[in-house]
N, C-alpha and C. Protein backbone atom coordinates (compact mmCIF):
# COMPACT_ATOMS: atom_id res chain seq x y z
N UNK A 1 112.66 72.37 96.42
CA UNK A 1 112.08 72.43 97.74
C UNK A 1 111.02 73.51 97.76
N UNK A 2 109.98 73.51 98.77
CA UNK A 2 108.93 74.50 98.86
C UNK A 2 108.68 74.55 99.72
N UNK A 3 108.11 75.62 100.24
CA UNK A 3 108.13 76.54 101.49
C UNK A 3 106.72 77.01 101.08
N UNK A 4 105.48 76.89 102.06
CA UNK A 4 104.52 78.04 102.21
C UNK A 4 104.70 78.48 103.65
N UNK A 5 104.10 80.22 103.39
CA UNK A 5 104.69 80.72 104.38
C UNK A 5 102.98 81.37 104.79
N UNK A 6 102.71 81.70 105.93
CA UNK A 6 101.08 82.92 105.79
C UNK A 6 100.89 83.39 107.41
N UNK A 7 100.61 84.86 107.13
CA UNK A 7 100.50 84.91 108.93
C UNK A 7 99.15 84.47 108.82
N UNK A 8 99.14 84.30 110.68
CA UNK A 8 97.62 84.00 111.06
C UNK A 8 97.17 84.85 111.37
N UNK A 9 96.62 85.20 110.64
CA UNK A 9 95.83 86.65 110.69
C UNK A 9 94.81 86.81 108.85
N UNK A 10 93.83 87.13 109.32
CA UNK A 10 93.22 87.93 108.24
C UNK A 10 92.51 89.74 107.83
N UNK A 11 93.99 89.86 108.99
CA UNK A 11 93.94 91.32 108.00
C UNK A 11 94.76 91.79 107.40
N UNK A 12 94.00 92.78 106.20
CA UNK A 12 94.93 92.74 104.76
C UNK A 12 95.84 93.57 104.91
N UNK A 13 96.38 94.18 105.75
CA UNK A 13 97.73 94.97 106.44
C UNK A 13 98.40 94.44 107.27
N UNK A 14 98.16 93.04 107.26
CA UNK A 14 98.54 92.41 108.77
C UNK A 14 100.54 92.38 108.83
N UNK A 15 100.90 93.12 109.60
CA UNK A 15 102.45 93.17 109.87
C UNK A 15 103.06 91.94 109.69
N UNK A 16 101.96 90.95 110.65
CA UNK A 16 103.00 89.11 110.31
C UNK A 16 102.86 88.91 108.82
N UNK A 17 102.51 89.24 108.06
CA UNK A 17 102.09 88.91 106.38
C UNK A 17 103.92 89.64 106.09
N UNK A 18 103.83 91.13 106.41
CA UNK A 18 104.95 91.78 105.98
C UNK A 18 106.50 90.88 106.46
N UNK A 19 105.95 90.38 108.03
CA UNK A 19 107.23 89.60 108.46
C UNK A 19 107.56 88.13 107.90
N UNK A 20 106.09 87.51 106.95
CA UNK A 20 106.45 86.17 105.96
C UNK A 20 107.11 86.72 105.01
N UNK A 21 106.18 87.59 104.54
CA UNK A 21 106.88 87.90 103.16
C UNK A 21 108.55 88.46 103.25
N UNK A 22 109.34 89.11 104.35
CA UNK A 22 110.56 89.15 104.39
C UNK A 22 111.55 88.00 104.57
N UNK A 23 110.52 86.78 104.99
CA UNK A 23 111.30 85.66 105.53
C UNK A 23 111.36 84.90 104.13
N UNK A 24 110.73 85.43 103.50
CA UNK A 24 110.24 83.94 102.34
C UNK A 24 111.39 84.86 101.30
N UNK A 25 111.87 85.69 101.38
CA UNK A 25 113.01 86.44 100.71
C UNK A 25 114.22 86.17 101.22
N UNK A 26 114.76 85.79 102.13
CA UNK A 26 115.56 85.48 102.59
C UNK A 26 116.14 83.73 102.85
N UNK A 27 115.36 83.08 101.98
CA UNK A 27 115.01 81.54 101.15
C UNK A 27 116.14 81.41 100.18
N UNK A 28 116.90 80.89 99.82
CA UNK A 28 117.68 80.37 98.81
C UNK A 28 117.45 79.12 98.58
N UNK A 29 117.13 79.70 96.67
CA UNK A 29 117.03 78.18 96.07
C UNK A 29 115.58 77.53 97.03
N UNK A 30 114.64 77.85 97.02
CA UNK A 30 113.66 77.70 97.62
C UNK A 30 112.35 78.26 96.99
N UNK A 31 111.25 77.75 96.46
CA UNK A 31 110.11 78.16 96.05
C UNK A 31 108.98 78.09 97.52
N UNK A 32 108.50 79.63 97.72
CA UNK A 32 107.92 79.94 98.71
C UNK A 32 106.34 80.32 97.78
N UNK A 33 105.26 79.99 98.71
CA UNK A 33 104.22 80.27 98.64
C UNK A 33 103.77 81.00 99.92
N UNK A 34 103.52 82.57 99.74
CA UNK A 34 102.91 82.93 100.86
C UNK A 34 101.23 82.98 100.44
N UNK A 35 100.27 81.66 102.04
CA UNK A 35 99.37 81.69 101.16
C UNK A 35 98.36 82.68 102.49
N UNK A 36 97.20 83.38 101.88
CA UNK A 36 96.33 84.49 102.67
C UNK A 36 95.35 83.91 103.35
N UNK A 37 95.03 83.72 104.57
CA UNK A 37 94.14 82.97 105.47
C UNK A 37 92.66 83.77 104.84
N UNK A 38 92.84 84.74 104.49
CA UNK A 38 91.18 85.52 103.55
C UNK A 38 90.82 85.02 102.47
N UNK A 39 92.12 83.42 101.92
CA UNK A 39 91.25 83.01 100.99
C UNK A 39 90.49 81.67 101.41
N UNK A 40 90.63 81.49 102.21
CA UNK A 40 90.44 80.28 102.96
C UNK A 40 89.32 80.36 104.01
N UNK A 41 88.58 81.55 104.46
CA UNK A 41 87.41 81.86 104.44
C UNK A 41 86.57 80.68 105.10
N UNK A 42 86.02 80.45 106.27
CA UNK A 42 85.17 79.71 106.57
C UNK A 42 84.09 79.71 107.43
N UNK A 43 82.75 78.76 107.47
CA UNK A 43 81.92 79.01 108.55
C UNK A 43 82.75 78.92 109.77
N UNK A 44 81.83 79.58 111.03
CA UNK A 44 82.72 79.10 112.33
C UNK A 44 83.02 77.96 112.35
N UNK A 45 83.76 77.11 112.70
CA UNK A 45 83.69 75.81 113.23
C UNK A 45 82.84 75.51 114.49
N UNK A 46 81.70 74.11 113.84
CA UNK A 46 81.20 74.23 114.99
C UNK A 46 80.90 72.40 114.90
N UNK A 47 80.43 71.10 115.77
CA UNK A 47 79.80 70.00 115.25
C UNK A 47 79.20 70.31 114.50
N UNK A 48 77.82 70.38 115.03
CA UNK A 48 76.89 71.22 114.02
C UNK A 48 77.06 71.42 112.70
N UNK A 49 78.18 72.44 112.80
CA UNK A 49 78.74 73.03 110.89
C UNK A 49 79.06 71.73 110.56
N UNK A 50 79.92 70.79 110.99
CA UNK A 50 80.49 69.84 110.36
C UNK A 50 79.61 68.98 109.68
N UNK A 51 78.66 68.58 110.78
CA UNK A 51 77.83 67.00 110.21
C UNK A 51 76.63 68.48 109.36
N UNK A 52 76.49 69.21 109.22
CA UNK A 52 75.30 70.11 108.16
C UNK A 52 76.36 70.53 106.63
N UNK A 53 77.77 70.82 106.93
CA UNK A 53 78.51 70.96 105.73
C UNK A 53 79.77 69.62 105.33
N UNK A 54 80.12 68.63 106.22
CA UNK A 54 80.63 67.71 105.92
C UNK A 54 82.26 69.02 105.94
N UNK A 55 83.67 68.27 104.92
CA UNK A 55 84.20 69.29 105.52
C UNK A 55 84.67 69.96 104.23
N UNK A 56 84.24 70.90 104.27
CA UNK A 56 84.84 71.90 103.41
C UNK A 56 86.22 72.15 102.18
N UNK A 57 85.64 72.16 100.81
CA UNK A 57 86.72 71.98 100.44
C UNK A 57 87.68 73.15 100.47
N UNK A 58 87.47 74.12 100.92
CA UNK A 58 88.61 74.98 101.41
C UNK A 58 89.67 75.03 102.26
N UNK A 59 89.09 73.74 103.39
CA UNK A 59 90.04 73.35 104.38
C UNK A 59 90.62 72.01 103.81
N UNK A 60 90.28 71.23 103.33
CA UNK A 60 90.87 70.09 102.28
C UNK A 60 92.13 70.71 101.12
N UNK A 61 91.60 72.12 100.62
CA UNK A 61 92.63 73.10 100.16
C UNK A 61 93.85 73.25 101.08
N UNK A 62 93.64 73.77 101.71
CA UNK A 62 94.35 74.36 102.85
C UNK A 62 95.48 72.85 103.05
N UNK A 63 94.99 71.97 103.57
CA UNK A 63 95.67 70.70 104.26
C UNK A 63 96.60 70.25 103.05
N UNK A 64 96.23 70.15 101.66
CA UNK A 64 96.85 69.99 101.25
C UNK A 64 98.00 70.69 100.88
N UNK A 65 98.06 72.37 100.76
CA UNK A 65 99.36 73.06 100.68
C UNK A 65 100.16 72.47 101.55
N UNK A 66 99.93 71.79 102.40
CA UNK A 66 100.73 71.84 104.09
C UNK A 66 101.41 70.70 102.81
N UNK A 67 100.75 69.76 103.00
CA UNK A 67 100.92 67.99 102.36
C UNK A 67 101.95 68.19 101.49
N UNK A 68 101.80 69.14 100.50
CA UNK A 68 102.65 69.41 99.06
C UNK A 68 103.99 70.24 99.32
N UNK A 69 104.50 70.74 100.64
CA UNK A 69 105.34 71.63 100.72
C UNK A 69 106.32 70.98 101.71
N UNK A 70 107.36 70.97 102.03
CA UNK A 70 108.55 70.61 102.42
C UNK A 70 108.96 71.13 104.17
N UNK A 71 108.64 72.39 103.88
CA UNK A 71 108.46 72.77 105.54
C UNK A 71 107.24 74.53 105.28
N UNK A 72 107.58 75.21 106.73
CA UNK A 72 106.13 75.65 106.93
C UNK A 72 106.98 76.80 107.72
N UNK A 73 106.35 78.07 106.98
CA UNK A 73 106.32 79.06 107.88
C UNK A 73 105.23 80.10 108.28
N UNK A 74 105.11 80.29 109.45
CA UNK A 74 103.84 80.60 110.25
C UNK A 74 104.29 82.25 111.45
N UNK A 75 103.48 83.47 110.90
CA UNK A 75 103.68 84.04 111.56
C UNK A 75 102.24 84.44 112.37
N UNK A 76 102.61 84.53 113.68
CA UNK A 76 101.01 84.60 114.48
C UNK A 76 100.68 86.09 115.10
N UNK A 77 99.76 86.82 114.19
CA UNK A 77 98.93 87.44 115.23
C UNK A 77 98.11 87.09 116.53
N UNK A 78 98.61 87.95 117.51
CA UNK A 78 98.21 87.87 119.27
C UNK A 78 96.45 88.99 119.48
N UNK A 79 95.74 88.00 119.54
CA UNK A 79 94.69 88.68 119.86
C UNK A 79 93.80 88.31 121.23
N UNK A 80 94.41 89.26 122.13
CA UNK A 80 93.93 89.02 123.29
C UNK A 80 94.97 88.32 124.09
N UNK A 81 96.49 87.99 123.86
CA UNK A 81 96.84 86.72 124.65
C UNK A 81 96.91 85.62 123.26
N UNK A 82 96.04 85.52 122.29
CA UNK A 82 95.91 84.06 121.86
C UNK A 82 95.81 83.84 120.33
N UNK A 83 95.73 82.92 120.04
CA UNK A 83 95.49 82.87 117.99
C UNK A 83 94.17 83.96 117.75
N UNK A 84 94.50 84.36 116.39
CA UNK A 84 93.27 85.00 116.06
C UNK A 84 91.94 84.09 115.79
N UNK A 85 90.61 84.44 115.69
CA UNK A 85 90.04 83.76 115.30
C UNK A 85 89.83 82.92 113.46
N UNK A 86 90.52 83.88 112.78
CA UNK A 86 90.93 83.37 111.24
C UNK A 86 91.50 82.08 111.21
N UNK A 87 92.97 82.28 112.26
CA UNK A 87 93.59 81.16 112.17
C UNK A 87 93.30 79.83 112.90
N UNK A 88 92.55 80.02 113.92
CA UNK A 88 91.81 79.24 114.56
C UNK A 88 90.99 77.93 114.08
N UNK A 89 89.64 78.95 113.65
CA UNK A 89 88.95 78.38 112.83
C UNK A 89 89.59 77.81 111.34
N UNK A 90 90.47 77.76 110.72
CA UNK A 90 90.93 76.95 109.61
C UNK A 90 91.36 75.92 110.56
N UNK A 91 92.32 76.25 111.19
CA UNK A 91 92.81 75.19 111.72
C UNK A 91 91.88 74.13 112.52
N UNK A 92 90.90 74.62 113.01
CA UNK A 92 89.80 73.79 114.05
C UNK A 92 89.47 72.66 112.59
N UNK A 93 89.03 73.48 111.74
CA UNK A 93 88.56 72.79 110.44
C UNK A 93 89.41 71.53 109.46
N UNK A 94 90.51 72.21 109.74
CA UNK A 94 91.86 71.41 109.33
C UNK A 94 92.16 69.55 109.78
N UNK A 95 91.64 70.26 111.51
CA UNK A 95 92.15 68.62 112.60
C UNK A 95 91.25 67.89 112.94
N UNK A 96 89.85 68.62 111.99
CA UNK A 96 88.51 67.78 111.96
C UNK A 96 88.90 66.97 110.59
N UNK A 97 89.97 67.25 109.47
CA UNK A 97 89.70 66.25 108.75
C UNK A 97 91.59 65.54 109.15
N UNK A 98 92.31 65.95 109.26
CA UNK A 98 93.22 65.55 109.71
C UNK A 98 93.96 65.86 110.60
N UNK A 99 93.98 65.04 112.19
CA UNK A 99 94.46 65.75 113.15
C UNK A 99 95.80 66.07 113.33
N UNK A 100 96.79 65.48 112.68
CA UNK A 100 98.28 65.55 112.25
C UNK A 100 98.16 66.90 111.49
N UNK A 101 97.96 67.83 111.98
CA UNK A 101 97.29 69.30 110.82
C UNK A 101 98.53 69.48 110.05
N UNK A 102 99.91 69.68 110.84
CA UNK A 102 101.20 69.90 110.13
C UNK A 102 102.25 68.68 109.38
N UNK A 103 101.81 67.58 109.36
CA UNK A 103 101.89 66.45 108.88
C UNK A 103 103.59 66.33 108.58
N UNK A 104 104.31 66.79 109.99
CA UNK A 104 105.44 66.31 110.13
C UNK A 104 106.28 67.49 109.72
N UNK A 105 105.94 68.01 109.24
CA UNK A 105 106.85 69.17 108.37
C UNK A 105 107.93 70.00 109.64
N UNK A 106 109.03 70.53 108.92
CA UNK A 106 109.81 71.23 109.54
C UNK A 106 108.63 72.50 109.57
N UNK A 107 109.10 73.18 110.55
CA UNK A 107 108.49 74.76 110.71
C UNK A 107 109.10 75.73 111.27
N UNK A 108 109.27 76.87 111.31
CA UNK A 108 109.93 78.18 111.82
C UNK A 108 108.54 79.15 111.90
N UNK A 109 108.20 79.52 113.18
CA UNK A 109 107.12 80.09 113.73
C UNK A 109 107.65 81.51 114.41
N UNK A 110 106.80 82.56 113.81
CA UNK A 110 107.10 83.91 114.32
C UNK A 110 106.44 84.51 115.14
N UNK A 111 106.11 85.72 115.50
CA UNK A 111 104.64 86.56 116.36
C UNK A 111 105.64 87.67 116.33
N UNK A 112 104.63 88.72 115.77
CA UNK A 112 104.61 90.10 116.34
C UNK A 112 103.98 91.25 116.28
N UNK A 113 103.90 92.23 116.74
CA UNK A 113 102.92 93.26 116.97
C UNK A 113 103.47 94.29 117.60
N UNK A 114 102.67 95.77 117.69
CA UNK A 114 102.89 96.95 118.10
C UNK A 114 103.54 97.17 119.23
N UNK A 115 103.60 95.89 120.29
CA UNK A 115 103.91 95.89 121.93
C UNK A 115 104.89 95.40 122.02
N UNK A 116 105.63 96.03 123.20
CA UNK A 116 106.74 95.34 123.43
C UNK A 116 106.75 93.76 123.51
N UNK A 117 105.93 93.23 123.80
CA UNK A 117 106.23 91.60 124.07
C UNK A 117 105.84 90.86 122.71
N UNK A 118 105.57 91.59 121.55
CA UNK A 118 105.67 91.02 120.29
C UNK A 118 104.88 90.23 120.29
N UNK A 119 103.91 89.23 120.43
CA UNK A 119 102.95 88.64 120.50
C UNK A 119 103.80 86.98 120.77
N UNK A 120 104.49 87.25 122.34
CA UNK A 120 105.11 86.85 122.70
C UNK A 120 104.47 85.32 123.24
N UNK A 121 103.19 85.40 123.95
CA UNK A 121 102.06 84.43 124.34
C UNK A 121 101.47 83.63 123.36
N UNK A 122 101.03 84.23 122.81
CA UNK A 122 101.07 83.14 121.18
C UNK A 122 101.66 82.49 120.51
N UNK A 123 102.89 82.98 120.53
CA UNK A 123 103.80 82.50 119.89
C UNK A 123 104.22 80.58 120.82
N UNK A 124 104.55 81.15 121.95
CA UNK A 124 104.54 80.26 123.12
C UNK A 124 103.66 79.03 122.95
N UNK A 125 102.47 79.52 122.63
CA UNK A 125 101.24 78.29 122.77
C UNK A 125 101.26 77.70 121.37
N UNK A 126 101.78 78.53 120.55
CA UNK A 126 102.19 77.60 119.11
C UNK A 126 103.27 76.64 119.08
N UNK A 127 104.37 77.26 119.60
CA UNK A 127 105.15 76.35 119.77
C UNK A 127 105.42 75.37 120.34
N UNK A 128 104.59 75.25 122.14
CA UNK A 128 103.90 74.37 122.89
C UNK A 128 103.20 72.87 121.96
N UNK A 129 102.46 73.51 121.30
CA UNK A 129 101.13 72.63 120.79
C UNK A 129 101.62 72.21 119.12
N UNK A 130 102.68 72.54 118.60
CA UNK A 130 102.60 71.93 117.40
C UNK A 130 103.14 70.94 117.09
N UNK A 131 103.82 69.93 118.71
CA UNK A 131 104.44 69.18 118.65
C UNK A 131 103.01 67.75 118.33
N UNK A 132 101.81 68.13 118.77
CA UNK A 132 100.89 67.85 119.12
C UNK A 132 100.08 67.32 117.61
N UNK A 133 100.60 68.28 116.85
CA UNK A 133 99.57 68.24 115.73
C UNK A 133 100.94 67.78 114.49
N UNK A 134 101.69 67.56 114.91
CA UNK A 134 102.89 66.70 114.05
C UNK A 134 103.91 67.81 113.49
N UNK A 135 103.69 69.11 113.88
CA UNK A 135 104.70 70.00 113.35
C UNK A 135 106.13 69.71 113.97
N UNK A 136 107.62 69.79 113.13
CA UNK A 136 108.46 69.88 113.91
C UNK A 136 109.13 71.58 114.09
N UNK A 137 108.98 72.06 115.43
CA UNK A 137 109.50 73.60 115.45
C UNK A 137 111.24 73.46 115.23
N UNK A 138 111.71 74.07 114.71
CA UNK A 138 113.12 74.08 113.79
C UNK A 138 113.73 75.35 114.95
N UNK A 139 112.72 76.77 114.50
CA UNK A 139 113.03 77.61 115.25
C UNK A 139 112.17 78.29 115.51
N UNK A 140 112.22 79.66 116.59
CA UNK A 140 110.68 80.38 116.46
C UNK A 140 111.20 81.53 116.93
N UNK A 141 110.51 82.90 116.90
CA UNK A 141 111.23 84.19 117.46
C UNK A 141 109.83 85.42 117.38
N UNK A 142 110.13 86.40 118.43
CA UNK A 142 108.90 86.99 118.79
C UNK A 142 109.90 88.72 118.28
N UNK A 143 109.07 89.16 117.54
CA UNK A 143 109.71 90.31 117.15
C UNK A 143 108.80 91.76 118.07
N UNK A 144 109.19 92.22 118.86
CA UNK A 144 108.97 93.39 119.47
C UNK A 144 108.69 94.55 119.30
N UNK A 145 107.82 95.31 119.20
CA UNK A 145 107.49 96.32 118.93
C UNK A 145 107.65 96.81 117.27
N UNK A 146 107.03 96.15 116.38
CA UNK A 146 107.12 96.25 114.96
C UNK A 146 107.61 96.96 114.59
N UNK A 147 106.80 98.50 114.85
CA UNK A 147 107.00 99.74 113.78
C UNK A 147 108.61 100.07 114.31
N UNK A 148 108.74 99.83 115.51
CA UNK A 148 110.03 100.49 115.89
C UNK A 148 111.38 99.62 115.31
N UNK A 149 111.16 98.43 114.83
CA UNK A 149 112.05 97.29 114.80
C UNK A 149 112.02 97.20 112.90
N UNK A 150 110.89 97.64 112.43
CA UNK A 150 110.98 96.82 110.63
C UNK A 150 110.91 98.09 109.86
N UNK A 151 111.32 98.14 108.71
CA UNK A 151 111.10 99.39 108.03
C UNK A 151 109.86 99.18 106.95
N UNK A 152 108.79 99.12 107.21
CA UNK A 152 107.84 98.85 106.31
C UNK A 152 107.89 99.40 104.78
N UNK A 153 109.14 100.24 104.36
CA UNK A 153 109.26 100.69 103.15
C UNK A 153 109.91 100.01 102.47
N UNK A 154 111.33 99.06 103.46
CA UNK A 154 111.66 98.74 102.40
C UNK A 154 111.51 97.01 102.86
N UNK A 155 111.03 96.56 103.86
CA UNK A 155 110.57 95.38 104.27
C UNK A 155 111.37 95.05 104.56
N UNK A 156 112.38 95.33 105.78
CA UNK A 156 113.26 94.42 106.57
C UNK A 156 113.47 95.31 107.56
N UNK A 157 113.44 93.98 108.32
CA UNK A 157 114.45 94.86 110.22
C UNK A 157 115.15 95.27 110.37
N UNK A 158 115.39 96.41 110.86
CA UNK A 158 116.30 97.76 111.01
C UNK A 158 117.09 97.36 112.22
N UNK A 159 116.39 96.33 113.22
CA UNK A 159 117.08 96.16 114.37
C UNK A 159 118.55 94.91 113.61
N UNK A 160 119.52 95.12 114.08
CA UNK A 160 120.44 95.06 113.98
C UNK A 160 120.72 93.16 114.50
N UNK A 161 120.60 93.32 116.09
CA UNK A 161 120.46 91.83 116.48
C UNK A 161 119.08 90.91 116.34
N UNK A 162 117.72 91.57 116.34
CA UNK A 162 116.99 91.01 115.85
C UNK A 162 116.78 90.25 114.82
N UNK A 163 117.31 91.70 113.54
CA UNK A 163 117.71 90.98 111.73
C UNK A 163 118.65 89.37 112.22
N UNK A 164 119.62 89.61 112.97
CA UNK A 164 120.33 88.52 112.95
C UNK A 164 119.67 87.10 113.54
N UNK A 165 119.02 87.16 114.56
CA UNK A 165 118.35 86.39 115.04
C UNK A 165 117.27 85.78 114.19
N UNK A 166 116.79 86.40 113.21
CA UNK A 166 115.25 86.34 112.61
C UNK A 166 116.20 85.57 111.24
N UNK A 167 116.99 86.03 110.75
CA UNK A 167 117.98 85.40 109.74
C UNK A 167 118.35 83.77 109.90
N UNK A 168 118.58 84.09 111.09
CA UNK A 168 119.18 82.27 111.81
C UNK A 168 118.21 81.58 111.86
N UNK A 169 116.71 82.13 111.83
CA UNK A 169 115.70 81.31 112.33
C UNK A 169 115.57 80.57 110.92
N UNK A 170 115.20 81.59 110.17
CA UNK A 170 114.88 81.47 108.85
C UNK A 170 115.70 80.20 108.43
N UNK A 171 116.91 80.58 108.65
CA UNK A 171 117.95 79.69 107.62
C UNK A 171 117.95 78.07 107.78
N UNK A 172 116.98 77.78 108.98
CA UNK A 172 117.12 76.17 109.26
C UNK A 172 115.80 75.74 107.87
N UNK A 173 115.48 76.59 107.45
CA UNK A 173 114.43 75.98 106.49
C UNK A 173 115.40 76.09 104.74
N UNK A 174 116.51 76.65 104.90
CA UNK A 174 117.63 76.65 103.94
C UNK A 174 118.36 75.42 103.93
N UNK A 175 118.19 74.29 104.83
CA UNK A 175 119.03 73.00 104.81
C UNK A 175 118.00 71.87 104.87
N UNK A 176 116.53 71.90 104.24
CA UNK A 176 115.97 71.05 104.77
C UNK A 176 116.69 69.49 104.10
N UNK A 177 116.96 69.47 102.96
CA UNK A 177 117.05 68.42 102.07
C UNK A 177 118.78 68.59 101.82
């Protein structure tokens, strides 16, 4: 079975990266790919871009990890209220060549950040909308105030019921098959 996992975010400290990479450890018997939205790199999405670049084989990249992997884990940076623009734009790029972007796959969707509400709104509108684009949400969970909740040294949550909660989420991607 395989698992790619990547926050939405493209920055190279990005906390949701730290919160895939703890989830994709907590996988049994599971080959995880955490993949970096900075390699995937694209013009804005625009018409325009499309009919002047046709579509990109980076986002044809991209669609296919989804295609080749079993289920999907997604942690979302909140910028402003909403997706970042990294993850955005792949994805805008993604449902220009296939609008089924998650092509059925199980998924477990995260958000979090420095604030108490963990990037609580985002998370929301992901989970809202991925019924939309063929994802199935399994589970999803908004982790609260990062620094206070994860130990960035040794990469796991210190919070006690959180760890447990974030564990359970995880584990529905432990029975896919």
């Amino acid at each position: 079975m395989k698992i790619i996992a990547f926050a939405a975010s493209n920055h190279k400290k990005s906390i949701n990266k730290q919160l895939v990479g703890y989830a994709s450890q907590l996988l049994n018997k599971v080959d995880v790919e955490i993949l970096d939205l900075n390699n995937y790199e694209l013009p804005l999405y625009s018409q325009d871009k499309e009919e002047e670049l046709g579509h990109p084989k980076l986002a044809k990249d991209f669609l296919a990890k989804i295609e080749g992997c079993d289920g999907i884990i997604i942690s979302f940076a909140e910028h402003n209220g909403s997706y970042s623009v990294a993850y955005k734009n792949i994805f805008d790029w993604c449902s220009r060549i296939e609008p089924k972007v998650f092509q059925n796959k199980p998924m477990v969707l995260f958000s979090t950040s420095p604030g108490s509400l963990g990037g609580a709104s985002v998370l929301a509108s992901a989970v809202q909308s991925a019924p939309y684009f063929d994802g199935i949400v399994k589970a999803s969970l908004s982790i609260p105030s990062f620094y206070d909740h994860f130990d960035t040294e040794k990469q796991v949550l210190r919070h006690e019921e959180l760890n447990e909660q974030f564990k359970d989420a995880v584990s529905h991607l432990n029975h896919l098959n």
